[in-house]
Structures are given as C-alpha cells and as structure tokens.
N, C-alpha and C. Protein backbone atom coordinates (compact mmCIF):
# COMPACT_ATOMS: atom_id res chain seq x y z
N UNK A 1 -43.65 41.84 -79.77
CA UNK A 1 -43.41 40.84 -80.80
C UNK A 1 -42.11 41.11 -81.55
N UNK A 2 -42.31 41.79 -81.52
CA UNK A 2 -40.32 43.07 -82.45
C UNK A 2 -39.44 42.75 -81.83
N UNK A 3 -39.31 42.92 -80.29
CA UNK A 3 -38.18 42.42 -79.60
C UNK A 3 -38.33 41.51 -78.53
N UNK A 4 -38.25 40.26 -78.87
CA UNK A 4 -38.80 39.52 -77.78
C UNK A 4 -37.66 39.32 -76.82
N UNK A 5 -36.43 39.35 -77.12
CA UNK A 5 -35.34 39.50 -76.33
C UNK A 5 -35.59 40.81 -74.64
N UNK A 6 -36.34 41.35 -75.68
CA UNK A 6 -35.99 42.37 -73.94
C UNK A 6 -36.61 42.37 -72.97
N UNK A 7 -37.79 40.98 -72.99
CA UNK A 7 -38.59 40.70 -72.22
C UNK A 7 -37.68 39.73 -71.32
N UNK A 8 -38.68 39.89 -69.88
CA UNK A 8 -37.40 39.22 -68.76
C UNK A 8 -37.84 37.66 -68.74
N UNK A 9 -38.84 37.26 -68.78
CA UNK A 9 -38.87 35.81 -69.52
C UNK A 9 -39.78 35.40 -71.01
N UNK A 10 -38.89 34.73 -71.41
CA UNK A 10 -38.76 34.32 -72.79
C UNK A 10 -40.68 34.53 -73.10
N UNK A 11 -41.05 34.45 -74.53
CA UNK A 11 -42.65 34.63 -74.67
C UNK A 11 -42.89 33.28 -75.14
N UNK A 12 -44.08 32.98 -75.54
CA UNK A 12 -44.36 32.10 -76.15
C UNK A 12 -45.12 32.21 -77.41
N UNK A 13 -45.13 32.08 -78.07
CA UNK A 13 -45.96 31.96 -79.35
C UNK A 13 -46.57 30.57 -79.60
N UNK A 14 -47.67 31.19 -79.82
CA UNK A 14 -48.38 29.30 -80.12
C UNK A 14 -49.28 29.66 -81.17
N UNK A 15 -49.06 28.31 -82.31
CA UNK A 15 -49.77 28.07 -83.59
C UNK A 15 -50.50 27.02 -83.70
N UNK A 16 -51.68 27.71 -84.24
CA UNK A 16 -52.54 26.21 -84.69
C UNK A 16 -52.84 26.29 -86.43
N UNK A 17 -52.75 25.35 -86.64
CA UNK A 17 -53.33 25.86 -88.23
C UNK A 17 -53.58 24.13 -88.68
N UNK A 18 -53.94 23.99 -89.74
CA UNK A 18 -54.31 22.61 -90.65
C UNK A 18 -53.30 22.62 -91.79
N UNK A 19 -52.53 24.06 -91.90
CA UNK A 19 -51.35 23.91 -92.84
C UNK A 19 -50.32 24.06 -92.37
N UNK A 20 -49.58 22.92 -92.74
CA UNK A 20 -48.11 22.61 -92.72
C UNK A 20 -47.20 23.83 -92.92
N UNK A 21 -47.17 24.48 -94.26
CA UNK A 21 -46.57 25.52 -94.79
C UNK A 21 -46.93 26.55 -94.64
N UNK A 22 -47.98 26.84 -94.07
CA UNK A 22 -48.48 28.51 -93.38
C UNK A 22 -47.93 28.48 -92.37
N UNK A 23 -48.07 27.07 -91.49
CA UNK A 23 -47.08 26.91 -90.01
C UNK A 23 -45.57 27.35 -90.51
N UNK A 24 -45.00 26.88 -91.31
CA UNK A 24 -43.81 26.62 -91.48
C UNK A 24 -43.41 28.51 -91.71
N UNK A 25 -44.26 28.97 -92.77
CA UNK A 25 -43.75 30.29 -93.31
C UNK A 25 -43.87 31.20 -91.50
N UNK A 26 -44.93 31.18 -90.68
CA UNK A 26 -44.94 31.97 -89.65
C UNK A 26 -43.69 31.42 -88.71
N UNK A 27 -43.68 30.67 -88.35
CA UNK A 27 -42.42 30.01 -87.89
C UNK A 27 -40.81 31.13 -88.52
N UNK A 28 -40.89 31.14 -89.74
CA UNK A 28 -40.11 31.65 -90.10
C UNK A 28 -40.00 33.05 -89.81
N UNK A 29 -40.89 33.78 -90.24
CA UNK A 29 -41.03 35.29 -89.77
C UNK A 29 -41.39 35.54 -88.24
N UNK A 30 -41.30 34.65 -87.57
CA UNK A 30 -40.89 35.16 -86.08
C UNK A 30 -39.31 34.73 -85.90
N UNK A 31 -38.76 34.34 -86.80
CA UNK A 31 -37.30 33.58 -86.56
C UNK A 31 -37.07 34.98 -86.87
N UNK A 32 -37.44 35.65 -88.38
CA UNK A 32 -36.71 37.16 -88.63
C UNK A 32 -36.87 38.34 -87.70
N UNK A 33 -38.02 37.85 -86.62
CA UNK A 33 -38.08 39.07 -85.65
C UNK A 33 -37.40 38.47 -84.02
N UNK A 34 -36.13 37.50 -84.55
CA UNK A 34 -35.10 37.14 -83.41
C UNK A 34 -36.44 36.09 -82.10
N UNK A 35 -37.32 35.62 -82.84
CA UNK A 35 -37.86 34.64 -81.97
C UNK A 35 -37.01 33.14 -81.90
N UNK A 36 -36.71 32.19 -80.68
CA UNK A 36 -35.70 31.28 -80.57
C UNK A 36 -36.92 30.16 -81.34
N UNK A 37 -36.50 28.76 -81.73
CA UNK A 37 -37.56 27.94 -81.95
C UNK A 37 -38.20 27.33 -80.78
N UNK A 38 -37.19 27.73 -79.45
CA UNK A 38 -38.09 27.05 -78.37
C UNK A 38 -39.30 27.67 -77.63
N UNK A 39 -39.53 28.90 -78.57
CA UNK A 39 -40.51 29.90 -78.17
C UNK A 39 -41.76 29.64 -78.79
N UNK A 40 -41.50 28.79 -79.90
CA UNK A 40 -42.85 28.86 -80.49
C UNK A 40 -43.12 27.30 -79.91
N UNK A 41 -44.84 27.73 -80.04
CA UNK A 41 -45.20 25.96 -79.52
C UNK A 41 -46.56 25.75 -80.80
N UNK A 42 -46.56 24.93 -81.64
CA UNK A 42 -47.30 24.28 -82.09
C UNK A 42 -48.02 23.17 -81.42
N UNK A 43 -49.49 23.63 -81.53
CA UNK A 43 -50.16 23.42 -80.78
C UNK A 43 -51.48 22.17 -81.44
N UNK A 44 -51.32 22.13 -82.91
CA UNK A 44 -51.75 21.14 -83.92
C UNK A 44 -52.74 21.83 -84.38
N UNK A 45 -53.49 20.97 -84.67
CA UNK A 45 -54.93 21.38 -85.92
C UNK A 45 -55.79 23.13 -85.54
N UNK A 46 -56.39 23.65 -86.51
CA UNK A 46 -56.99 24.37 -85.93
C UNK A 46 -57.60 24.68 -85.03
N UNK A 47 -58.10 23.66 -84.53
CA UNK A 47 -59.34 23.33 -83.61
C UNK A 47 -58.62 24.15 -82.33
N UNK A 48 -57.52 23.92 -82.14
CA UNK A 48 -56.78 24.17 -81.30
C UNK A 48 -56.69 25.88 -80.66
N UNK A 49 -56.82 26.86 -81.84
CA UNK A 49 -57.06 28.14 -82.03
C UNK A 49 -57.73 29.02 -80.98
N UNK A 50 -58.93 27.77 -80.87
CA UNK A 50 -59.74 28.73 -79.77
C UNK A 50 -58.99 28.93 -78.45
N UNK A 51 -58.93 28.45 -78.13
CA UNK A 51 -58.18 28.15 -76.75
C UNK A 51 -56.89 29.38 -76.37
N UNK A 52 -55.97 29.39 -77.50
CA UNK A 52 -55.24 30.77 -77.30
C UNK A 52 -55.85 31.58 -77.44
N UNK A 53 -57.13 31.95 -78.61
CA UNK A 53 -57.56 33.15 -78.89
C UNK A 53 -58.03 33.90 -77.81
N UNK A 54 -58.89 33.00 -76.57
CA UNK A 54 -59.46 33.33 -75.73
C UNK A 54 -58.28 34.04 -74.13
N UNK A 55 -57.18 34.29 -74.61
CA UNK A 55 -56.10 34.59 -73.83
C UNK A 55 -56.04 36.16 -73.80
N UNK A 56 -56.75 37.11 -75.28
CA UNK A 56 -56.86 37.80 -75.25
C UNK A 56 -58.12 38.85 -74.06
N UNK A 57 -59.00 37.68 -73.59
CA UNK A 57 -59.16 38.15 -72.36
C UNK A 57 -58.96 38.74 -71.44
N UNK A 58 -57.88 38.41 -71.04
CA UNK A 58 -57.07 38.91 -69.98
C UNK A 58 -56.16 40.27 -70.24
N UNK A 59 -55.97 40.53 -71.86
CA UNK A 59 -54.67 41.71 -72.12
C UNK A 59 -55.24 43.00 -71.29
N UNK A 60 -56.88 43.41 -71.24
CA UNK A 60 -57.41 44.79 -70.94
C UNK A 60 -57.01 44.73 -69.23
N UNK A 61 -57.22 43.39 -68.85
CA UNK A 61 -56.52 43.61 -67.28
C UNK A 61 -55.24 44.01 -66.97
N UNK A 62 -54.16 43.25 -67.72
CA UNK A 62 -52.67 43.65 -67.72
C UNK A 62 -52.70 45.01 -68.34
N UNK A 63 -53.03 45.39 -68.73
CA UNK A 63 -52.70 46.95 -68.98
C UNK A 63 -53.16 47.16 -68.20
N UNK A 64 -54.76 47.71 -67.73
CA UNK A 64 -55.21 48.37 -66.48
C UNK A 64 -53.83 48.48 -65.26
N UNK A 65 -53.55 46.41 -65.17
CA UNK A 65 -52.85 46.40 -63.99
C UNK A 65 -51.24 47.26 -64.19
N UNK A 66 -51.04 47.30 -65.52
CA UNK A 66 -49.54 47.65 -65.34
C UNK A 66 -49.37 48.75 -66.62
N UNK A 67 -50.17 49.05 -66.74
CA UNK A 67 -49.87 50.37 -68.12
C UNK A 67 -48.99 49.56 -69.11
N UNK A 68 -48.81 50.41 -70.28
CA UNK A 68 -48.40 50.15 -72.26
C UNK A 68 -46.98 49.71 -72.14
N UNK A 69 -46.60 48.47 -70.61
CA UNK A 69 -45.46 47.83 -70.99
C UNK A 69 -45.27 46.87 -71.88
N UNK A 70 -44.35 46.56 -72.91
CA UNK A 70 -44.11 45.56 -73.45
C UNK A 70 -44.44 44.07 -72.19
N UNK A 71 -44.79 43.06 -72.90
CA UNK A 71 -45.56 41.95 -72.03
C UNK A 71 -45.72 40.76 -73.11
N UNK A 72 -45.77 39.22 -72.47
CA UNK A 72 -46.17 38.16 -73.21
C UNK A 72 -46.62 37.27 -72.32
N UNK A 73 -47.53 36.49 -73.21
CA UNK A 73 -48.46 34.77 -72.29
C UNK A 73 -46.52 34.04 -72.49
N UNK A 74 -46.47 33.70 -71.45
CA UNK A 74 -45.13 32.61 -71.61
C UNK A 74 -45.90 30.98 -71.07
N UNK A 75 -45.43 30.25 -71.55
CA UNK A 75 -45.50 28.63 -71.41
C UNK A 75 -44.01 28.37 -70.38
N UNK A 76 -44.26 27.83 -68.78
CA UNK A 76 -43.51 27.33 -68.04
C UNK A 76 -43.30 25.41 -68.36
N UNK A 77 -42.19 25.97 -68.75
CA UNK A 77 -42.25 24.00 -68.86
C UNK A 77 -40.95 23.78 -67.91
C-alpha cells in the first residue's frame, strides 16, 4: 500500500461507502501514499463492500503460493 509504484502492474483500490467525504478524504490519503487516481475505483454505495471484502479470501493462498512478497487485486480494463 506504501509503495504502489514498485509493483509490476498498477493495484487497484476499490471504495464503497454512503459518504461522499469519507470517499473523498481516503481518496486523498492514497494520493499521499503516491496512489494515481486511475487506481482507485469507486465502486458506489456500501452495499457494494461485500464483494471486495470477500477478496481477502484468497490473500492466505498467495502467500502460501508465493511467500511475504509485496502483491495487489488489480482491475484489467
């Protein structure tokens, strides 16, 4: 999350929230940790939440599969 630059493709960050300005302030503090705006994806209302949360699934495999490398979910568009 600190350096998203040194990852070999870009990460994604995705937000859900029902506030405008909680969106807006996190938005910002990934801008101060050198995140681009095309990295983050707002994703709308809360409701939305579950759906990434459940991504954390998969992290205990990627480690197993590849040991304590830096790593991110990226969005191919």
């Amino acid at each position: 999350m600190t350096a998203p630059e040194n990852l070999a493709v870009p990460p994604t960050a995705h937000l859900s929230g029902d506030d405008q300005n909680a969106k807006k302030t996190v938005t910002g503090l990934l801008g101060d940790l050198r995140w681009q705006p095309a990295w983050i994806e707002d994703l709308g209302g809360i409701t939305t939440a579950r759906a990434t949360e459940a991504m954390i699934l998969a992290v205990a495999h990627l480690l197993c599969r590849h040991g304590f490398k830096p790593f991110a979910v990226s969005l191919a568009r």
